[in-house]
Protein backbone atom coordinates (compact mmCIF):
# COMPACT_ATOMS: atom_id res chain seq x y z
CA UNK A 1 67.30 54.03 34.53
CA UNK A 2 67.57 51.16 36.82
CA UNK A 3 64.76 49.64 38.75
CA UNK A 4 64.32 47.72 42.00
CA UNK A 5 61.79 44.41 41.93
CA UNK A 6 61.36 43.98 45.73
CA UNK A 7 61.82 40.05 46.32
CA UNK A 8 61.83 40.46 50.07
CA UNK A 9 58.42 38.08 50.19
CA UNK A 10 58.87 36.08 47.41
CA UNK A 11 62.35 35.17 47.77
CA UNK A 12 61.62 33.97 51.49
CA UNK A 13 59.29 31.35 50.06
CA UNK A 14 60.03 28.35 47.13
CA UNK A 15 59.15 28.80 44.03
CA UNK A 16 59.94 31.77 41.78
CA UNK A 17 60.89 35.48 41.85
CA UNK A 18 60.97 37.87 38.56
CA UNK A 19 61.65 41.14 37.01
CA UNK A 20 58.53 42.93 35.35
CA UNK A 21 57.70 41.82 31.97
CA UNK A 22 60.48 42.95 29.35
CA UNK A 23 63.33 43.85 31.20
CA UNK A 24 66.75 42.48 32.06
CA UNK A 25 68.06 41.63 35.68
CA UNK A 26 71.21 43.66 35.79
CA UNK A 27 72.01 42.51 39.91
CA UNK A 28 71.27 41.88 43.25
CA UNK A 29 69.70 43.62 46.81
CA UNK A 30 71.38 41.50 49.96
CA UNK A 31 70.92 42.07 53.52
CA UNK A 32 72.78 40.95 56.19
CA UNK A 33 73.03 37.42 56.47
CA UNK A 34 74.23 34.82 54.34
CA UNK A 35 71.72 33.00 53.97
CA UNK A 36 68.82 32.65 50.51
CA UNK A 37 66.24 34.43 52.00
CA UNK A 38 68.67 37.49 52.57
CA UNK A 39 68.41 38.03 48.87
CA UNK A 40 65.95 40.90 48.96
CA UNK A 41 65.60 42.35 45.59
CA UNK A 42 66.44 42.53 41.68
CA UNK A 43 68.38 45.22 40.06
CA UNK A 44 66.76 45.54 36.29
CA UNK A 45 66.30 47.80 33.34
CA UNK A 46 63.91 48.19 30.74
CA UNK A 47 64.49 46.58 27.05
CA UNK A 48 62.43 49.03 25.63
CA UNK A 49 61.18 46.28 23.57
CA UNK A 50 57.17 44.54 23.58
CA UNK A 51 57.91 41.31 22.58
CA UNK A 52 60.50 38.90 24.14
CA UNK A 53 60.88 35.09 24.12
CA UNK A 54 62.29 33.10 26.81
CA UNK A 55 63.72 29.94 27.76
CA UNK A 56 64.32 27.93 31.38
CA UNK A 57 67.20 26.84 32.36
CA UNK A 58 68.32 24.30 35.28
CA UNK A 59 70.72 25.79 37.10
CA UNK A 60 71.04 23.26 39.89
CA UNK A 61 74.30 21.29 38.49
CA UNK A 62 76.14 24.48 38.48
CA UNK A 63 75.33 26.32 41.50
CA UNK A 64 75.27 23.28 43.54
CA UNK A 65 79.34 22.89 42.95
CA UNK A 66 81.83 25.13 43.53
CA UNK A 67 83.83 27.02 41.30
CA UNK A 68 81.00 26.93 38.74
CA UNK A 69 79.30 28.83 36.58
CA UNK A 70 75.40 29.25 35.95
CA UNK A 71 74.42 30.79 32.61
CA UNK A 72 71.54 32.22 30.31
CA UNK A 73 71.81 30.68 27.13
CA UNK A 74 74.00 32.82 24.52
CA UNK A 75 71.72 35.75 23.81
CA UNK A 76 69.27 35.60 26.52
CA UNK A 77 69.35 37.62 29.94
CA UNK A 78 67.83 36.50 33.25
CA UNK A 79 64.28 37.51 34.21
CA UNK A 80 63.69 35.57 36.49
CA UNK A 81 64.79 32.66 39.58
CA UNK A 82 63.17 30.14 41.11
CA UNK A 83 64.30 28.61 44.57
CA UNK A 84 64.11 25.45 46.77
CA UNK A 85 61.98 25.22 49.88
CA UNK A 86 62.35 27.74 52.66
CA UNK A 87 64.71 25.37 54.66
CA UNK A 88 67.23 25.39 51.77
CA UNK A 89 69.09 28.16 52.58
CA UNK A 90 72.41 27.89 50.50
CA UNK A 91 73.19 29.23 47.01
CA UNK A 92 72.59 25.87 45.85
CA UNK A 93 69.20 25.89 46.47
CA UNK A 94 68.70 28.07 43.03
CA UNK A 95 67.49 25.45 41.17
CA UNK A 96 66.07 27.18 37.97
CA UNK A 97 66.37 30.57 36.00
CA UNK A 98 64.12 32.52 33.94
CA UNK A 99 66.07 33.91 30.63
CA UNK A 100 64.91 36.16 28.18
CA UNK A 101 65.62 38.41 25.46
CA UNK A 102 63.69 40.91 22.85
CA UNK A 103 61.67 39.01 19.73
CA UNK A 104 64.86 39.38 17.01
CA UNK A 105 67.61 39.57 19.19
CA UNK A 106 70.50 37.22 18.69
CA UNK A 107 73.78 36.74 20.32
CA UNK A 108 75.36 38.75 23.33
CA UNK A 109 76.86 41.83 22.31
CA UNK A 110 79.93 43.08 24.23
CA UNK A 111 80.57 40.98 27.42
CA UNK A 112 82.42 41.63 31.37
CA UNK A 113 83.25 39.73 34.23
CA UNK A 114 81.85 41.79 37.34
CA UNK A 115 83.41 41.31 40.42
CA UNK A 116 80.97 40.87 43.26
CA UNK A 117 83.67 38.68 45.82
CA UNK A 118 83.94 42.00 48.08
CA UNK A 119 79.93 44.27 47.23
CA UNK A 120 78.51 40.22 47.66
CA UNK A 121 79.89 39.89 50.95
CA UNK A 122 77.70 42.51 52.71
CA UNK A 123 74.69 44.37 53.00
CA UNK A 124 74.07 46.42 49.94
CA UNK A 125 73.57 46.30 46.03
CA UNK A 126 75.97 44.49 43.53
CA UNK A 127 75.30 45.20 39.93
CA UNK A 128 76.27 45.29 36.21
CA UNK A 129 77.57 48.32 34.78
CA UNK A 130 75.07 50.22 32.43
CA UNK A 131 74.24 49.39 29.36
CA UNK A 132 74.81 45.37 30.57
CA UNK A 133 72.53 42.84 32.04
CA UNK A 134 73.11 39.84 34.04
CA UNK A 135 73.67 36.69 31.93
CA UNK A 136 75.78 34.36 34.45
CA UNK A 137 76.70 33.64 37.94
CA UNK A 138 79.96 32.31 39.50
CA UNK A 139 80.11 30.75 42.60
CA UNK A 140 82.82 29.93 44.69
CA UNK A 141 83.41 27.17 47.65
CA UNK A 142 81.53 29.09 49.69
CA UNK A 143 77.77 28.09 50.00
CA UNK A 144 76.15 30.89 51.18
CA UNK A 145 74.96 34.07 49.16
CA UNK A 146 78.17 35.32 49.55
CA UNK A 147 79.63 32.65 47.33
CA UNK A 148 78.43 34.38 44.55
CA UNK A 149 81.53 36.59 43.58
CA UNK A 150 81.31 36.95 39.87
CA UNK A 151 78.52 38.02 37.43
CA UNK A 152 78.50 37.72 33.69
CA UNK A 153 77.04 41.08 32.35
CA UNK A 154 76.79 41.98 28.61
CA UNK A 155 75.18 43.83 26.11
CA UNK A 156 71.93 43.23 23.97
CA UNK A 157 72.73 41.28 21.01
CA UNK A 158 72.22 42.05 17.56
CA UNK A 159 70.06 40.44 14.68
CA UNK A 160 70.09 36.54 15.02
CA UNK A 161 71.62 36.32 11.24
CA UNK A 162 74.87 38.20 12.51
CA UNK A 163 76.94 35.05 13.49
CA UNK A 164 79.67 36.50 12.16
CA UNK A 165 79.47 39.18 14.17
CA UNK A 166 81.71 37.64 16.37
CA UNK A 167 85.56 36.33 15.44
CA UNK A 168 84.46 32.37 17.04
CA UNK A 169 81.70 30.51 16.19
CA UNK A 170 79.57 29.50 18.74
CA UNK A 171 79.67 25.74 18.19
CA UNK A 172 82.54 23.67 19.97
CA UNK A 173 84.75 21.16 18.66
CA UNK A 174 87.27 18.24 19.75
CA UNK A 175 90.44 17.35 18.43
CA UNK A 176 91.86 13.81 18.91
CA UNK A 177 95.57 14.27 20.89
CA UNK A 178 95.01 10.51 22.12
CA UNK A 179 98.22 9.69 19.31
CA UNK A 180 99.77 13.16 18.83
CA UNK A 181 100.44 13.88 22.29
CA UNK A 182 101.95 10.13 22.89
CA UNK A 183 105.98 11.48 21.71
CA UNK A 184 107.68 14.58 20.92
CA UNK A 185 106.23 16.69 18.83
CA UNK A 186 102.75 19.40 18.15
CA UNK A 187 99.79 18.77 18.88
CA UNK A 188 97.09 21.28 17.08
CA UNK A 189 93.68 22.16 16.63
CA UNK A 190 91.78 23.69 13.86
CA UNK A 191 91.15 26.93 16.09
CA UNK A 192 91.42 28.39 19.19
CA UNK A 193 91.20 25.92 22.23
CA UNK A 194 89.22 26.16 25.24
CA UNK A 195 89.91 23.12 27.22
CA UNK A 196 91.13 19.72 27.60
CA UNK A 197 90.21 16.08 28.21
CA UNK A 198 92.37 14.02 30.24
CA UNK A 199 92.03 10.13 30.79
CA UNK A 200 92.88 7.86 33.28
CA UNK A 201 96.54 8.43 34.32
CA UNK A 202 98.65 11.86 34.98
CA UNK A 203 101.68 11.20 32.69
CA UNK A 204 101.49 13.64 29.11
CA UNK A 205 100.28 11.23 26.59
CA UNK A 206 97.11 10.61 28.94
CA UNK A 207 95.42 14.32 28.23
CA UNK A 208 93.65 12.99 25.55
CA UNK A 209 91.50 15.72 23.52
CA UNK A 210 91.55 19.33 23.17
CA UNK A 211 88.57 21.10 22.43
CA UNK A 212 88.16 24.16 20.61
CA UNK A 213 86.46 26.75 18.53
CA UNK A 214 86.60 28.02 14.90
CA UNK A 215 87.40 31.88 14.09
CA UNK A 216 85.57 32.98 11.29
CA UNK A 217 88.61 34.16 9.58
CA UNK A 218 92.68 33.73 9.15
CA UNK A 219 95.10 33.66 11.98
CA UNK A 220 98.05 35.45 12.89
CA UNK A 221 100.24 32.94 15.05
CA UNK A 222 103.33 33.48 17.90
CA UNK A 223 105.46 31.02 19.50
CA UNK A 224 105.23 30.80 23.05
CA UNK A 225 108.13 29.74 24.84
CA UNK A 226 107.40 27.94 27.87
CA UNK A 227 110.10 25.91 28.56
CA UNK A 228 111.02 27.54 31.84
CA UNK A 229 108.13 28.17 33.11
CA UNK A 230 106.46 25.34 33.11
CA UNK A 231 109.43 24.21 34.55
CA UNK A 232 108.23 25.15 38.17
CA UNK A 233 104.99 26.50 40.14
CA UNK A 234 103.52 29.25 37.83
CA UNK A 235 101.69 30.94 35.01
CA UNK A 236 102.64 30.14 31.51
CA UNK A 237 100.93 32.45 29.07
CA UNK A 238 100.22 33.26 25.45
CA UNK A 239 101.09 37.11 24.03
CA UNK A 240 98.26 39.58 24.98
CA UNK A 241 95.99 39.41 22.63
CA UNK A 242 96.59 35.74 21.58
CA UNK A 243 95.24 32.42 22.09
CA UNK A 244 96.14 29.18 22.30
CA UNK A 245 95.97 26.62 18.94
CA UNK A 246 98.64 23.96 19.68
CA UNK A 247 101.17 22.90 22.03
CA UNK A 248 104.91 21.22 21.70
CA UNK A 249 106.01 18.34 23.67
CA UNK A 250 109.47 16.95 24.36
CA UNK A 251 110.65 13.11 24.85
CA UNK A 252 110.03 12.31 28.79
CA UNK A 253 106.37 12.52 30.02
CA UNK A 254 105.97 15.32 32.71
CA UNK A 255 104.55 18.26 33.20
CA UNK A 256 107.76 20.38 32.25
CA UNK A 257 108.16 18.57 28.77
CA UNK A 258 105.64 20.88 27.30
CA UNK A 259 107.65 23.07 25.48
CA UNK A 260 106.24 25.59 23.57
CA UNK A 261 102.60 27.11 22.97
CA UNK A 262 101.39 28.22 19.64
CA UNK A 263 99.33 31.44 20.13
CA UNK A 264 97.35 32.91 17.68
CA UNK A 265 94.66 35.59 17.40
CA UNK A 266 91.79 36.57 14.41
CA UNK A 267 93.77 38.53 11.81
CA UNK A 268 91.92 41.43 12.05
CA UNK A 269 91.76 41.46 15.93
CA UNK A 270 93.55 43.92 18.03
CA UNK A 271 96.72 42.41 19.96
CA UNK A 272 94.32 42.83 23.37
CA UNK A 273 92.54 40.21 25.26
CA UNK A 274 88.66 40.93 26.17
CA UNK A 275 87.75 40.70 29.54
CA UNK A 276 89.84 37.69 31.25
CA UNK A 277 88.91 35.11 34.28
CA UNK A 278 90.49 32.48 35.74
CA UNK A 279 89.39 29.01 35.94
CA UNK A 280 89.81 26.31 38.78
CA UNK A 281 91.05 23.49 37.46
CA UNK A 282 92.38 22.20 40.41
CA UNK A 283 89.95 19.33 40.76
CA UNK A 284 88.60 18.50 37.01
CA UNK A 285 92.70 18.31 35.88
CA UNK A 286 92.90 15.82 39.03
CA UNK A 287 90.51 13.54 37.92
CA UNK A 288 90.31 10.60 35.85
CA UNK A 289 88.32 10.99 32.78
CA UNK A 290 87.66 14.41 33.00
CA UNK A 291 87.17 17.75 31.02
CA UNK A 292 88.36 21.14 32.20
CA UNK A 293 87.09 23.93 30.08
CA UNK A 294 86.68 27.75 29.50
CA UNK A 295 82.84 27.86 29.94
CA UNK A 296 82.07 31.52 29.50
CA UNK A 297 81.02 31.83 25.77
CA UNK A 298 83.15 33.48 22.91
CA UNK A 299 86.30 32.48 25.19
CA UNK A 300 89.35 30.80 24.74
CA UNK A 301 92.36 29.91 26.90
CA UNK A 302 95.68 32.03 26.69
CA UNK A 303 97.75 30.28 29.61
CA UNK A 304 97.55 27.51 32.30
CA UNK A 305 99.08 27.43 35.94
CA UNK A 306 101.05 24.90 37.87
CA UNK A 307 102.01 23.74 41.00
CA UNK A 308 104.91 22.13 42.12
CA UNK A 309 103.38 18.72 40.69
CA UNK A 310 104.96 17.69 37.92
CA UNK A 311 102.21 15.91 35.98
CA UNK A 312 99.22 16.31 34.72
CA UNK A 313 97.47 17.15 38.08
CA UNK A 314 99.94 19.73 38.29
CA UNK A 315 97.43 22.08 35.84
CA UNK A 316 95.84 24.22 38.67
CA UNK A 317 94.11 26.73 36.66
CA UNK A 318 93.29 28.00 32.81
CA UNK A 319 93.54 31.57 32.32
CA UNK A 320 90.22 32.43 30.01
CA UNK A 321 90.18 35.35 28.00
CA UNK A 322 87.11 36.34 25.48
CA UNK A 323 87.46 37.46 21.68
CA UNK A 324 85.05 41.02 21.37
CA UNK A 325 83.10 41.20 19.02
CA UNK A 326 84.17 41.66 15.10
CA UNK A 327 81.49 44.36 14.38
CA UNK A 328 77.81 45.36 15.80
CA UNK A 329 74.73 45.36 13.88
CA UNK A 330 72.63 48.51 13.79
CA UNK A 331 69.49 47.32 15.07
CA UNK A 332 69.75 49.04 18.89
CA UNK A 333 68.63 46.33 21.28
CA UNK A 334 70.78 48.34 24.26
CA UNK A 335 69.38 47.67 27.96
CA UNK A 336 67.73 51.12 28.99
């Protein structure tokens, strides 16, 4: 069953707003206007569970910039926000969350992207599909409550020995391009990669790092061919169902030299992406000194998009796609 915490006072005011003790915020009341204070209530149900632990978490960097994303940490759903001063009325003026999650519970179980960009526009609820709660928030360029047009919603996790419950480790890693990517030739990484580094100019052999994360198994592996279509304005992806581990460059330094993509997936996993999202790239890849990533946990990136600019601040966008998990545990920690 879901509930309704009526925020219609507390929200008006600063400080903070919460779901009743051991439940998990699954979405959002609105009214009317666009502005803080027309957040009017929390969607949540019960975890059916009498002990939970909790963490805070500053959400101010995220939701203060567009195209970001605000999360719970990995495992932990949100109970709670607290807000700016009454005259703060954007959606940057969500400056801290509440997370929780039932004493023994580990990492997220299943995961979706929710899309709020049309039920966030207008009067009316906008809410995670049962069994999920709310874990994340995306906002766009837009600054007012209806900015917020995606939601992160998964399941209960299981036991917190279970990391292996899911086909990539949780931990992220960098591998050094900085000579590899200088001439013709791959350039790979020791798992599945979910981002990039670039330095200080937009010729190849200045995207300096990729970063990445470890299945817990073997992979199966397909060549990409992307030599026409990174040849003009476009999406250049992996297989469904794979990711990407390494990428071929040819002798000259733009945009179109990259070649080929090696895509790869867990052995065991199905030849299907988990839920997908895009992410806009189109200022971090246009920056010196900058990292563009997939920030959504248990992700990985399975294509990038172009423009007509044939260098490095040509990369527009990284298409993100998540791994499910390998197995569940038995202990039910399912949001009732």
């Amino acid at each position: 069953t879901e509930y309704e915490a009526d925020w219609g006072y507390s929200f008006d005011h600063e400080g903070w707003s919460f779901s009743p003790p051991n439940t998990a915020i699954t979405g959002f009341r609105r009214s009317h206007e666009n502005n803080l204070y027309n957040l009017e209530a929390a969607k949540y149900r019960s975890t059916q569970f009498d002990e939970e632990e909790c963490e805070y978490v500053n959400l101010s960097p995220a939701l203060d910039n567009a195209n970001s994303w605000g999360l719970c940490p990995d495992g932990y759903f949100f109970h709670g926000l607290n807000r700016g001063p009454w005259e703060c009325k954007h959606i940057g003026c969500i400056e801290w969350g509440k997370c929780c999650r039932p004493k023994g519970a580990g990492r997220w179980g299943q995961c979706q992207i929710a899309d709020w960009s049309t039920s966030f526009d207008d009067t009316g609820s906008s809410t995670c599909p049962f069994p999920y709660g709310l874990v994340g928030l995306y906002r766009s360029g837009t600054s007012g409550i209806q900015g917020i047009e995606l939601a992160y919603c998964c399941e209960l996790g299981v036991p917190t020995n279970t990391e292996t419950n899911y086909y990539l480790s949780a931990t992220e890693y960098a591998a050094d391009w900085s000579s590899s990517f200088d001439s013709a030739g791959w350039s790979s990484a020791d798992g599945f990669i979910t981002g990039f580094h670039r330095s200080s100019g937009t010729e190849l052999y200045y995207l300096e790092t990729a970063f990445y994360r470890k299945p817990h198994e073997g992979w199966t592996c397909k060549h990409g061919d992307w030599s026409a279509s990174l040849d003009h304005a476009g999406w250049s992806l992996c297989p469904e169902g794979y990711y990407i581990k390494a990428l071929e460059r040819s002798n000259n330094y733009n945009l179109h030299n990259v070649e080929k993509a090696d895509c790869c997936k867990p052995n065991s996993a199905p030849e299907k992406w988990g839920p997908c999202y895009e992410e806009d790239w189109s200022y971090s890849f246009d920056q010196q000194h900058s990292d563009s990533k997939c920030k959504l946990p248990n992700t990985a990136l399975v294509g990038l998009e172009r423009d007509e600019t044939d260098n490095l601040s040509g990369i527009k966008k990284g298409k993100c796609c998540q791994l499910p998990p390998a197995t569940m545990g038995t202990q039910d920690f399912s949001v009732r």
